[in-house]
N, C-alpha and C. Protein backbone atom coordinates (compact mmCIF):
# COMPACT_ATOMS: atom_id res chain seq x y z
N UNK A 1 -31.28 26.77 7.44
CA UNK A 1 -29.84 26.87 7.40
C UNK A 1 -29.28 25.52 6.98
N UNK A 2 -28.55 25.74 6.21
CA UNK A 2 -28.04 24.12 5.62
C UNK A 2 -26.33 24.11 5.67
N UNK A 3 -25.59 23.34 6.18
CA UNK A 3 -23.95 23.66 6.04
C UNK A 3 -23.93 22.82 4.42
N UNK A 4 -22.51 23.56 4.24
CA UNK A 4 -22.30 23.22 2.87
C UNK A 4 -21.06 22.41 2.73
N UNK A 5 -20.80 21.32 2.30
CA UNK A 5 -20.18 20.29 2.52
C UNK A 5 -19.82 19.47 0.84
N UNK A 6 -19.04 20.06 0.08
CA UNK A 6 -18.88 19.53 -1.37
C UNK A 6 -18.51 17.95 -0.96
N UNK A 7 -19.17 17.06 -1.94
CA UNK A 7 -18.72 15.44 -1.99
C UNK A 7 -16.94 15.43 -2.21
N UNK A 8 -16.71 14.34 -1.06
CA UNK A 8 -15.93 13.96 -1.01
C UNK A 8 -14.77 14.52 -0.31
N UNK A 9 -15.38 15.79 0.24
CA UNK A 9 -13.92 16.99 1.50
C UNK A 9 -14.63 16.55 2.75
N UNK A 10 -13.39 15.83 3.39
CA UNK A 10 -13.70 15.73 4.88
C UNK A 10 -14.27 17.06 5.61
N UNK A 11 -15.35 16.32 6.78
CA UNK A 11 -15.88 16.93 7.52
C UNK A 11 -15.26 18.20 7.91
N UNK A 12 -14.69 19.53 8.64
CA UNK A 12 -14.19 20.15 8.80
C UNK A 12 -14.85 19.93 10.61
N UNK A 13 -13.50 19.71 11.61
CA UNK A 13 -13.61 19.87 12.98
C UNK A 13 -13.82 21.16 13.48
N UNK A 14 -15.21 21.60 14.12
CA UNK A 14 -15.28 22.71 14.84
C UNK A 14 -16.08 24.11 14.35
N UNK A 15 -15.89 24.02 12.81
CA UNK A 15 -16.41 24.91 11.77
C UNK A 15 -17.15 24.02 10.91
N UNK A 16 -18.20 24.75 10.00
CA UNK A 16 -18.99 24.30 8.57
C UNK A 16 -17.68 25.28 7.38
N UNK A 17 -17.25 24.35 6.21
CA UNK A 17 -17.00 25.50 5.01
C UNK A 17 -18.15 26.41 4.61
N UNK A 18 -18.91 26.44 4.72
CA UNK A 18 -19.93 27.15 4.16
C UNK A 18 -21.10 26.97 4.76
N UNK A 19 -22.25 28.02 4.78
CA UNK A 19 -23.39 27.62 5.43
C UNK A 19 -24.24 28.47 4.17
N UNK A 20 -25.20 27.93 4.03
CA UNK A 20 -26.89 28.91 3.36
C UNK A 20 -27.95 29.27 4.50
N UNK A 21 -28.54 30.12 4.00
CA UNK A 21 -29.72 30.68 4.96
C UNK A 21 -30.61 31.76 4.24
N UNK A 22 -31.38 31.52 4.73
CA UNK A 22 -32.62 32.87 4.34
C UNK A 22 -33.12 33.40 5.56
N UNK A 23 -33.79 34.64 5.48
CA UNK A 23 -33.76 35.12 6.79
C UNK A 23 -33.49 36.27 7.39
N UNK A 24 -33.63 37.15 8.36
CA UNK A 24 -33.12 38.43 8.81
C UNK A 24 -31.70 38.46 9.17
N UNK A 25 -31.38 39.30 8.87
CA UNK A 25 -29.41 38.89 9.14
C UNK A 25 -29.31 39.74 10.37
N UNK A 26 -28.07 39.47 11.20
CA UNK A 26 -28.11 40.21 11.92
C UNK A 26 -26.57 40.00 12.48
N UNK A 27 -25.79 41.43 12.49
CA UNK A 27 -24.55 41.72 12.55
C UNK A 27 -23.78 42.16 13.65
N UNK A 28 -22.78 41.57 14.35
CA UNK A 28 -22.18 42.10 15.33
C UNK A 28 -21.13 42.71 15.25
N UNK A 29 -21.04 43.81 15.97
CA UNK A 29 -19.66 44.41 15.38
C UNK A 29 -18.35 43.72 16.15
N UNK A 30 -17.07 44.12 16.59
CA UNK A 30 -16.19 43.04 16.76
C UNK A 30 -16.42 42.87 18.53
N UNK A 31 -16.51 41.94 18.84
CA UNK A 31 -17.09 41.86 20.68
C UNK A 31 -15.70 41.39 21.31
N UNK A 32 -15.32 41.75 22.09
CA UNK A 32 -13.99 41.35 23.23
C UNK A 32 -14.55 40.91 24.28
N UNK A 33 -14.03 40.28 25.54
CA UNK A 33 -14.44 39.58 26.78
C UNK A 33 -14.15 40.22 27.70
N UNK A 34 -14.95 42.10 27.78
CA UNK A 34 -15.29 42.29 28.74
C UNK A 34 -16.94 42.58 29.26
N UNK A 35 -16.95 42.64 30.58
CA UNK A 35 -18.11 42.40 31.03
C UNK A 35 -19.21 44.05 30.56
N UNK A 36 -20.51 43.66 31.16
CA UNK A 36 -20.89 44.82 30.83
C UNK A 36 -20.58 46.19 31.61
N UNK A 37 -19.70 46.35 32.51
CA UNK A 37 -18.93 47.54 32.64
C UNK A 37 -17.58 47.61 31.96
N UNK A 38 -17.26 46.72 31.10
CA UNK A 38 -16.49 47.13 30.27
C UNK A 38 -14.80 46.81 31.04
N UNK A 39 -14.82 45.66 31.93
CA UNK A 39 -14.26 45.05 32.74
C UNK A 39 -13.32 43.62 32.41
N UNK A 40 -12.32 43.23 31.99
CA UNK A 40 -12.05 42.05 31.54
C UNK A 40 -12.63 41.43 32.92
N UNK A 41 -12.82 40.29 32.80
CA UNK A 41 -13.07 39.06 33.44
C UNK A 41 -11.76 38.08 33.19
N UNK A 42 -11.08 38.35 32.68
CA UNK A 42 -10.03 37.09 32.45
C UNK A 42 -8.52 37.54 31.41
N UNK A 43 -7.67 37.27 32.20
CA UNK A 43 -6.72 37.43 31.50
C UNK A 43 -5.65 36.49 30.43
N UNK A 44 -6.68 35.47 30.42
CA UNK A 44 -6.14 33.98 29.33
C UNK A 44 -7.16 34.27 28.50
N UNK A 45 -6.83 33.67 27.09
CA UNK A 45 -7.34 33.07 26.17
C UNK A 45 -8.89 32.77 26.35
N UNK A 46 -9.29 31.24 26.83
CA UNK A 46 -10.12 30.63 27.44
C UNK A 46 -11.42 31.42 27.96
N UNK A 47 -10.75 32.07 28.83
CA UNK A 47 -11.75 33.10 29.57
C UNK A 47 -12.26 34.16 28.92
N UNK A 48 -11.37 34.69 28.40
CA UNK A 48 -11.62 35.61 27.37
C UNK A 48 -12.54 35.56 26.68
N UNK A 49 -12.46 34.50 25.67
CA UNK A 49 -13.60 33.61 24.72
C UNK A 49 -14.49 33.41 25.06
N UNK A 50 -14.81 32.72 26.81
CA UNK A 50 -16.03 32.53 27.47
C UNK A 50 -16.86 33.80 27.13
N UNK A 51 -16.27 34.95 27.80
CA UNK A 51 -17.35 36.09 27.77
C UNK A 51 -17.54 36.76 26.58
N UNK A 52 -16.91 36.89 25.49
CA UNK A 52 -16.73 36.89 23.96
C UNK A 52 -18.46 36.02 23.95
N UNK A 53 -17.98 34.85 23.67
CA UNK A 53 -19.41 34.44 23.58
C UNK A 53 -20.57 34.41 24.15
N UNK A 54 -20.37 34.97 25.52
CA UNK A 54 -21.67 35.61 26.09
C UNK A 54 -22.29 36.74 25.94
N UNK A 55 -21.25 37.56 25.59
CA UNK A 55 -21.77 38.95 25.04
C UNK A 55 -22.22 38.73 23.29
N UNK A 56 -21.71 37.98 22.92
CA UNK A 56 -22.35 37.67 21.66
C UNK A 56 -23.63 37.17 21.72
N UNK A 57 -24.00 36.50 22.15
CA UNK A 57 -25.48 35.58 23.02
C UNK A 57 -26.26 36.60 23.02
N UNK A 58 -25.82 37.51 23.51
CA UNK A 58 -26.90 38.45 24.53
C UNK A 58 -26.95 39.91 23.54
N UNK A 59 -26.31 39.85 22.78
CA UNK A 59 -26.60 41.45 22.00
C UNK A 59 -27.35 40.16 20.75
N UNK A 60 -27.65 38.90 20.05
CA UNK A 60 -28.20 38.36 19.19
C UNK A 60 -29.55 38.35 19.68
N UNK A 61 -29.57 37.78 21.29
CA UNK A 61 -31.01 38.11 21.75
C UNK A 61 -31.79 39.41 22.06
N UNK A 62 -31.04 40.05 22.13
CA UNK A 62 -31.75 41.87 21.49
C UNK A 62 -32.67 41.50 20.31
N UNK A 63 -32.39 40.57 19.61
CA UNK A 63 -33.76 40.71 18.23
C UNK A 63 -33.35 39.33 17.73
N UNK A 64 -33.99 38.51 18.78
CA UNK A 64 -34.48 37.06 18.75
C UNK A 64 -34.33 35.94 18.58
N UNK A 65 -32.38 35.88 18.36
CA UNK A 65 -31.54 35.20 17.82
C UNK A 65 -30.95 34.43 19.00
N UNK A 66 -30.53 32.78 18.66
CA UNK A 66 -29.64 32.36 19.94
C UNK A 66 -28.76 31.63 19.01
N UNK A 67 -27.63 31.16 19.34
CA UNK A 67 -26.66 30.10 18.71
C UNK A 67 -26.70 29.20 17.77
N UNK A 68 -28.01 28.80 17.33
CA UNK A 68 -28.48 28.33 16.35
C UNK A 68 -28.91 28.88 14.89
N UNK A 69 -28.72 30.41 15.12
CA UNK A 69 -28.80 31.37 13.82
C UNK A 69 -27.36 31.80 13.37
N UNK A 70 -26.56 31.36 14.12
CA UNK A 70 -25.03 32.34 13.78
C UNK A 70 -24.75 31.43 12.69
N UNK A 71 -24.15 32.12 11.48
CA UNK A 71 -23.70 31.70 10.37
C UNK A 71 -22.45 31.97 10.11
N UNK A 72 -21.84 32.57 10.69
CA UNK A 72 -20.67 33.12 10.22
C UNK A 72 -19.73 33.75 11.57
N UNK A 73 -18.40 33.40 11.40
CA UNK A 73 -17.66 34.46 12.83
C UNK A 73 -16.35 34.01 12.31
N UNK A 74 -15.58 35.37 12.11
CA UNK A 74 -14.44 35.77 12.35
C UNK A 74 -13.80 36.29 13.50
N UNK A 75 -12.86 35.50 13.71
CA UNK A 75 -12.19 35.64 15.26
C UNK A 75 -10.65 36.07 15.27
N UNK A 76 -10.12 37.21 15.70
CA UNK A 76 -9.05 37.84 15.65
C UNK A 76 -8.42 37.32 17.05
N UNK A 77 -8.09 36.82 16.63
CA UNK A 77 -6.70 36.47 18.02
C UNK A 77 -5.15 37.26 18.02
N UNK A 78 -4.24 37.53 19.52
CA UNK A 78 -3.52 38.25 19.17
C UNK A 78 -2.49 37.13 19.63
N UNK A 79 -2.40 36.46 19.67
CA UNK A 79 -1.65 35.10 20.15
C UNK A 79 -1.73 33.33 19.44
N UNK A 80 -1.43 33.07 18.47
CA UNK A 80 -1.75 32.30 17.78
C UNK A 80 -1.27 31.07 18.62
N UNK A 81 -0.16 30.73 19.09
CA UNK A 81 0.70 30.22 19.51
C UNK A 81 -0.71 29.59 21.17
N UNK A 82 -0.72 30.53 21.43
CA UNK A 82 -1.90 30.07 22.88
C UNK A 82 -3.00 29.11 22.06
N UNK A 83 -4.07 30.02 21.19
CA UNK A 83 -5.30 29.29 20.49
C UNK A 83 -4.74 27.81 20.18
N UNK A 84 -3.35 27.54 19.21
CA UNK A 84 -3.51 26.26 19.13
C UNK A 84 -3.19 25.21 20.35
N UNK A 85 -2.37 25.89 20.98
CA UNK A 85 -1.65 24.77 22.43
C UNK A 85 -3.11 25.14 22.92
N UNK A 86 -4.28 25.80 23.14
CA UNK A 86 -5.05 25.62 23.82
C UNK A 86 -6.59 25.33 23.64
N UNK A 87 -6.78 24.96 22.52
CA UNK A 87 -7.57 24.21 21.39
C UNK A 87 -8.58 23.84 21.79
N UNK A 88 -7.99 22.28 22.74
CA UNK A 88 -9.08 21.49 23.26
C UNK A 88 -10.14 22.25 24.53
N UNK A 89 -9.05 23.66 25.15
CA UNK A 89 -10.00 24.44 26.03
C UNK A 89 -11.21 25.11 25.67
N UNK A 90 -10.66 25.78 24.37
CA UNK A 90 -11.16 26.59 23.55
C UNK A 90 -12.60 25.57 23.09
N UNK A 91 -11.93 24.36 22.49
CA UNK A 91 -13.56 24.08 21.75
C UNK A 91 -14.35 23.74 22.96
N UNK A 92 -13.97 23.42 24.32
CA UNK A 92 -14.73 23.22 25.29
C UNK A 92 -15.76 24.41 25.72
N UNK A 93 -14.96 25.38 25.92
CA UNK A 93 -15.32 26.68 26.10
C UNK A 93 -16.75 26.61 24.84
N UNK A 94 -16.42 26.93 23.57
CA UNK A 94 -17.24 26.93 22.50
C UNK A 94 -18.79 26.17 22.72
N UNK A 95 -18.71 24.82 23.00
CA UNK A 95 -19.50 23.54 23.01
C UNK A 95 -20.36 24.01 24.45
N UNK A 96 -19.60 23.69 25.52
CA UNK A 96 -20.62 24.68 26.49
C UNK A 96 -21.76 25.88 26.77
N UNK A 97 -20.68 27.05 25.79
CA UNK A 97 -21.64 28.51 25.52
C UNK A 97 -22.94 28.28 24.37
N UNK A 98 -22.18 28.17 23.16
CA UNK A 98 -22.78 28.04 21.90
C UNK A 98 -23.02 26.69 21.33
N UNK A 99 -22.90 25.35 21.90
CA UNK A 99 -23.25 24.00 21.56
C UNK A 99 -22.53 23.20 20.49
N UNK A 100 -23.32 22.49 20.02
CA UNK A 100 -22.56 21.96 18.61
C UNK A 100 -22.92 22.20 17.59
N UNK A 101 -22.83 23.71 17.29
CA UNK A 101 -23.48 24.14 16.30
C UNK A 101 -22.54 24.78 15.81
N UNK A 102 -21.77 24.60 14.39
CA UNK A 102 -20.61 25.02 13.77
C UNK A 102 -20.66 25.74 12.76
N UNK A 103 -20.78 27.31 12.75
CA UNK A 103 -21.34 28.38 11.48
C UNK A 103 -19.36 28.31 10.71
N UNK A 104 -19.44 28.89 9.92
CA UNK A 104 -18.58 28.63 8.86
C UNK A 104 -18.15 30.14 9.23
N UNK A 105 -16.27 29.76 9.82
CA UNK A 105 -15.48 30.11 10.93
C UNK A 105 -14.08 30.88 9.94
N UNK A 106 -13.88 31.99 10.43
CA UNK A 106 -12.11 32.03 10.02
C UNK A 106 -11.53 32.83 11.70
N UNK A 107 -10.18 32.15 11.77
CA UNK A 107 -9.33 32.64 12.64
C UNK A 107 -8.51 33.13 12.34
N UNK A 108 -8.46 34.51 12.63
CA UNK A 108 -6.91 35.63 12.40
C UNK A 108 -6.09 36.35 12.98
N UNK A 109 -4.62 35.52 12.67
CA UNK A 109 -3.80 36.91 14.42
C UNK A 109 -3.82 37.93 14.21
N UNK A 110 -3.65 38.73 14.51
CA UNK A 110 -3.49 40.66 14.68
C UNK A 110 -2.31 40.27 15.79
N UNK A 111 -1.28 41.53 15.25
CA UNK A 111 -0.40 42.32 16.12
C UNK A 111 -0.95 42.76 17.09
N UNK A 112 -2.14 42.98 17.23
CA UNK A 112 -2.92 44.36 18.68
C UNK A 112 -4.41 44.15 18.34
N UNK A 113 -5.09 44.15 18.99
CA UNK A 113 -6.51 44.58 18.93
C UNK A 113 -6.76 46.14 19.75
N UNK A 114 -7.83 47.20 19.61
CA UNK A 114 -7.66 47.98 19.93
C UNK A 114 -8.03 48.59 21.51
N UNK A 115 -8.70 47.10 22.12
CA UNK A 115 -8.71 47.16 23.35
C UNK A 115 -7.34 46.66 24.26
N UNK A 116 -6.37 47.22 24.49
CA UNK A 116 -5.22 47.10 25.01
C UNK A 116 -5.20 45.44 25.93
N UNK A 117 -6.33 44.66 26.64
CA UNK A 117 -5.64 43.90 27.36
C UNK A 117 -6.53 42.95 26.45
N UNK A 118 -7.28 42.99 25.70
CA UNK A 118 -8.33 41.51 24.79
C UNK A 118 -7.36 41.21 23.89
N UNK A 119 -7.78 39.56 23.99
CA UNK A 119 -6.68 38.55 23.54
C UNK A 119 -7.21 38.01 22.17
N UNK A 120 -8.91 38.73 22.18
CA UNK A 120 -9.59 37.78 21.66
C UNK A 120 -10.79 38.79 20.84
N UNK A 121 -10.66 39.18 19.23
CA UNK A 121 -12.63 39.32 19.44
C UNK A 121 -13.13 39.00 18.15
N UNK A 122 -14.42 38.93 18.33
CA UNK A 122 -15.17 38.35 17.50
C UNK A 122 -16.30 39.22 16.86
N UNK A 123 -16.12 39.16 15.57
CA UNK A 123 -17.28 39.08 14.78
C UNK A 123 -18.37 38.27 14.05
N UNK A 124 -19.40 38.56 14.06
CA UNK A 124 -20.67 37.55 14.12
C UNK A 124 -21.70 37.87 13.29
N UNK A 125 -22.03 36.73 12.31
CA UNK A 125 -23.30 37.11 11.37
C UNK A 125 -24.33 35.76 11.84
N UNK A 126 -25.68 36.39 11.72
CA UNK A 126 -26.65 35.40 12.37
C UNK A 126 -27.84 35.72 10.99
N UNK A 127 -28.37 34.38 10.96
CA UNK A 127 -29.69 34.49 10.07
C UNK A 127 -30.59 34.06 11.01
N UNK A 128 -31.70 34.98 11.22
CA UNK A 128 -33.26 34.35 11.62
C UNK A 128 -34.11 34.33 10.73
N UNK A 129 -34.67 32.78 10.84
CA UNK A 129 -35.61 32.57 9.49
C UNK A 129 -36.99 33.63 9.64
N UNK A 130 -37.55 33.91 8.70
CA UNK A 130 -38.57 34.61 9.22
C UNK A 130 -39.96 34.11 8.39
């Protein structure tokens, strides 16, 4: 996996512009932060995200993948206004679950997601080299 970084564009904080990989791909469909009964755990942002990325963790390790294969994640937020006033939680949150490992990122508000109380979800592409 190599991030892709054209000469002379500053670093990008938090995300890669681009990443390469070869490898088994492996796709998540969009994950929200509830538990495995299907339970929010949290009604902020923050929390939300926490279990977002744990359930992401744990359906990648179904077929052998950990935080170091994710290449890609689109993240639908329904609150734009929270994500940025709450940023520095957020990348904390991030750095804790999934490390410092930065796959090449877009963030997008939605009016609604279709789980009535998630603030937050994510989609996820992972390469395992093989």
């Amino acid at each position: 996996m190599k991030a892709l970084l054209p000469p002379g564009w500053p670093r990008p904080r938090g995300y890669s512009n681009g990443i390469s990989a070869r490898g088994r791909m492996i796709f998540t469909a969009g994950v929200v932060g509830w538990d495995e009964r299907e339970q929010f755990v949290s009604e902020d942002l923050p929390g939300q995200l926490a279990q977002v990325l744990r359930n992401t963790l744990a359906i990648l390790a179904e077929d052998g993948a950990g935080p170091e294969h994710i290449v890609r994640m689109t993240w639908y937020v329904t609150r734009r206004d929270e994500y940025v006033s709450r940023i520095g939680e957020i990348g904390a949150v991030y750095r804790e679950i999934i490390g410092r490992h930065f796959p090449a990122m877009a963030v997008v508000e939605v009016s609604a997601l279709v789980e009535p109380s998630a603030l937050i979800e994510i989609e996820t592409t992972a390469v395992v080299p093989e």
